[in-house]
Protein backbone atom coordinates (compact mmCIF):
# COMPACT_ATOMS: atom_id res chain seq x y z
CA UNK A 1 23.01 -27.61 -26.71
CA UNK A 2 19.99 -25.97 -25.05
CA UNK A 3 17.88 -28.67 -22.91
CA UNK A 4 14.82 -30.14 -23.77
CA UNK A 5 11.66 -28.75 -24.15
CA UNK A 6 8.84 -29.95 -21.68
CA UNK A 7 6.16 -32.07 -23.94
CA UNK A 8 3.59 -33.20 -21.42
CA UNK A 9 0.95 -30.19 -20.02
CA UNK A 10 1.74 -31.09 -16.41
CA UNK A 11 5.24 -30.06 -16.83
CA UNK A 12 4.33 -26.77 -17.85
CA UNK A 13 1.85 -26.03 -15.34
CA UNK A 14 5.00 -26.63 -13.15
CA UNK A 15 6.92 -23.86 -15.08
CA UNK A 16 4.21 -21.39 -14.78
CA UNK A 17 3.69 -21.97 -11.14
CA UNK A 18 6.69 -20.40 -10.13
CA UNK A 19 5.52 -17.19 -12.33
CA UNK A 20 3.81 -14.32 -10.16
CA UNK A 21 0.84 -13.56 -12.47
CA UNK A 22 -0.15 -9.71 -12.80
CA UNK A 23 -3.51 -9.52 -10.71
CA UNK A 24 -1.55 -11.10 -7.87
CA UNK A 25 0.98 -8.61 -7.80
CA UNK A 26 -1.11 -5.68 -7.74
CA UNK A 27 -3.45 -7.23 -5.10
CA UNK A 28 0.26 -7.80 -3.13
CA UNK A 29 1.14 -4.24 -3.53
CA UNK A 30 -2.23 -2.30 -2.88
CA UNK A 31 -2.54 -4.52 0.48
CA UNK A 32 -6.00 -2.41 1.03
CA UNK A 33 -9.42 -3.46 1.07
CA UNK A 34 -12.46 -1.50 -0.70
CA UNK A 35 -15.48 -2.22 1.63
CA UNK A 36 -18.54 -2.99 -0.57
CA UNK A 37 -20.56 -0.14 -0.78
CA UNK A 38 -24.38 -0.97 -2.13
CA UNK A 39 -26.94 1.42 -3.37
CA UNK A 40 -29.13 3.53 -0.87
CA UNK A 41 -25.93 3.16 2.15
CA UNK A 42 -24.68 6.44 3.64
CA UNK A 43 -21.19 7.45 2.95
CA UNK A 44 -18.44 10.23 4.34
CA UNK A 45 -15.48 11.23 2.26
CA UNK A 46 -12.27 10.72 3.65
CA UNK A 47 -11.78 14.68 4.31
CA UNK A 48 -14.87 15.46 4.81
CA UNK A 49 -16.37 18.59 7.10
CA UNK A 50 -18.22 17.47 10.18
CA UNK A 51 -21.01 19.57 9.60
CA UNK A 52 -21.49 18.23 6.20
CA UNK A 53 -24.38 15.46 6.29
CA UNK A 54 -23.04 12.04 4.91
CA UNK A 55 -23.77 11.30 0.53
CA UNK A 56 -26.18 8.17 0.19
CA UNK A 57 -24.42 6.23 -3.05
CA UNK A 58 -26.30 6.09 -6.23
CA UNK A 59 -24.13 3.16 -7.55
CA UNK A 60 -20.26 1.35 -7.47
CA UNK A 61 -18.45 0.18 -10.77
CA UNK A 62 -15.00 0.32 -12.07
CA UNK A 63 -13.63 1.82 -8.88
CA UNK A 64 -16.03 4.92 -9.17
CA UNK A 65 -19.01 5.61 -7.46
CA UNK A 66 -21.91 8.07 -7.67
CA UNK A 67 -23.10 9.72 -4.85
CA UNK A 68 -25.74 12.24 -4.26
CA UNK A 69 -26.92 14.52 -1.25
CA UNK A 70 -30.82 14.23 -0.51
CA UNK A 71 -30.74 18.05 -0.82
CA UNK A 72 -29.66 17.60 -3.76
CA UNK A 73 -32.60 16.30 -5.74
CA UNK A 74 -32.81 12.82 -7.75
CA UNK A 75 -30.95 14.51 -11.37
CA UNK A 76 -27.39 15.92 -9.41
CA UNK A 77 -25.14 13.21 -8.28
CA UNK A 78 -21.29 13.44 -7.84
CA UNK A 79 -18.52 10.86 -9.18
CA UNK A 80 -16.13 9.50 -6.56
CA UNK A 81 -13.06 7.11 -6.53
CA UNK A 82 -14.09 4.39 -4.39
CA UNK A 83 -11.16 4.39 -2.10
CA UNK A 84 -12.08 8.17 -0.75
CA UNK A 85 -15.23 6.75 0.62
CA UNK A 86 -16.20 4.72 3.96
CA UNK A 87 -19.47 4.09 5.34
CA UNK A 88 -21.01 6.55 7.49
C-alpha cells in the first residue's frame, strides 16, 4: 500500500522545497560574477596585448557583447562572450 497523496497546496510546496531547482544549480556551480557592462564603457579582453587600446562596448545580451575600436569606424564591431571581458 503506497501512502497517501498530499491534497492541500501547502503540503506540496513542502515537497518541492526540498527540490534544488535548475537556475539555482547552475548559479551554485558557475560561482562567478559577470560585471554589468553598459554601452559607451571601455573594455580589455582577458588576453589582451598591452599596447592594444581598450574596445568601448556597443551593447550586452544573451551573454554576448559587441564591441568596437574607435579606429574602427561606427559599421565594424566585434562579438564577444561576456565573461572574456572586464572593464578597462
Amino acid at each position: 500500500m503506497s501512502p497517501p497523496k498530499p491534497n492541500k497546496p501547502s503540503q506540496q510546496r513542502k515537497k518541492q522545497k526540498g527540490r534544488k531547482n535548475l537556475y539555482g544549480l547552475y548559479i551554485a556551480k558557475s560561482k562567478k560574477v559577470l560585471e554589468l557592462l553598459q554601452p559607451g564603457c571601455f573594455v580589455t579582453l582577458d588576453n589582451q596585448p598591452s599596447d592594444l587600446p581598450p574596445f568601448e562596448v556597443i551593447n550586452c545580451k544573451g551573454g554576448r557583447c559587441w564591441v568596437r575600436q574607435q579606429a574602427w569606424g561606427q559599421c565594424v564591431h566585434w562579438e564577444v562572450e561576456h565573461y572574456r571581458l572586464k572593464s578597462a
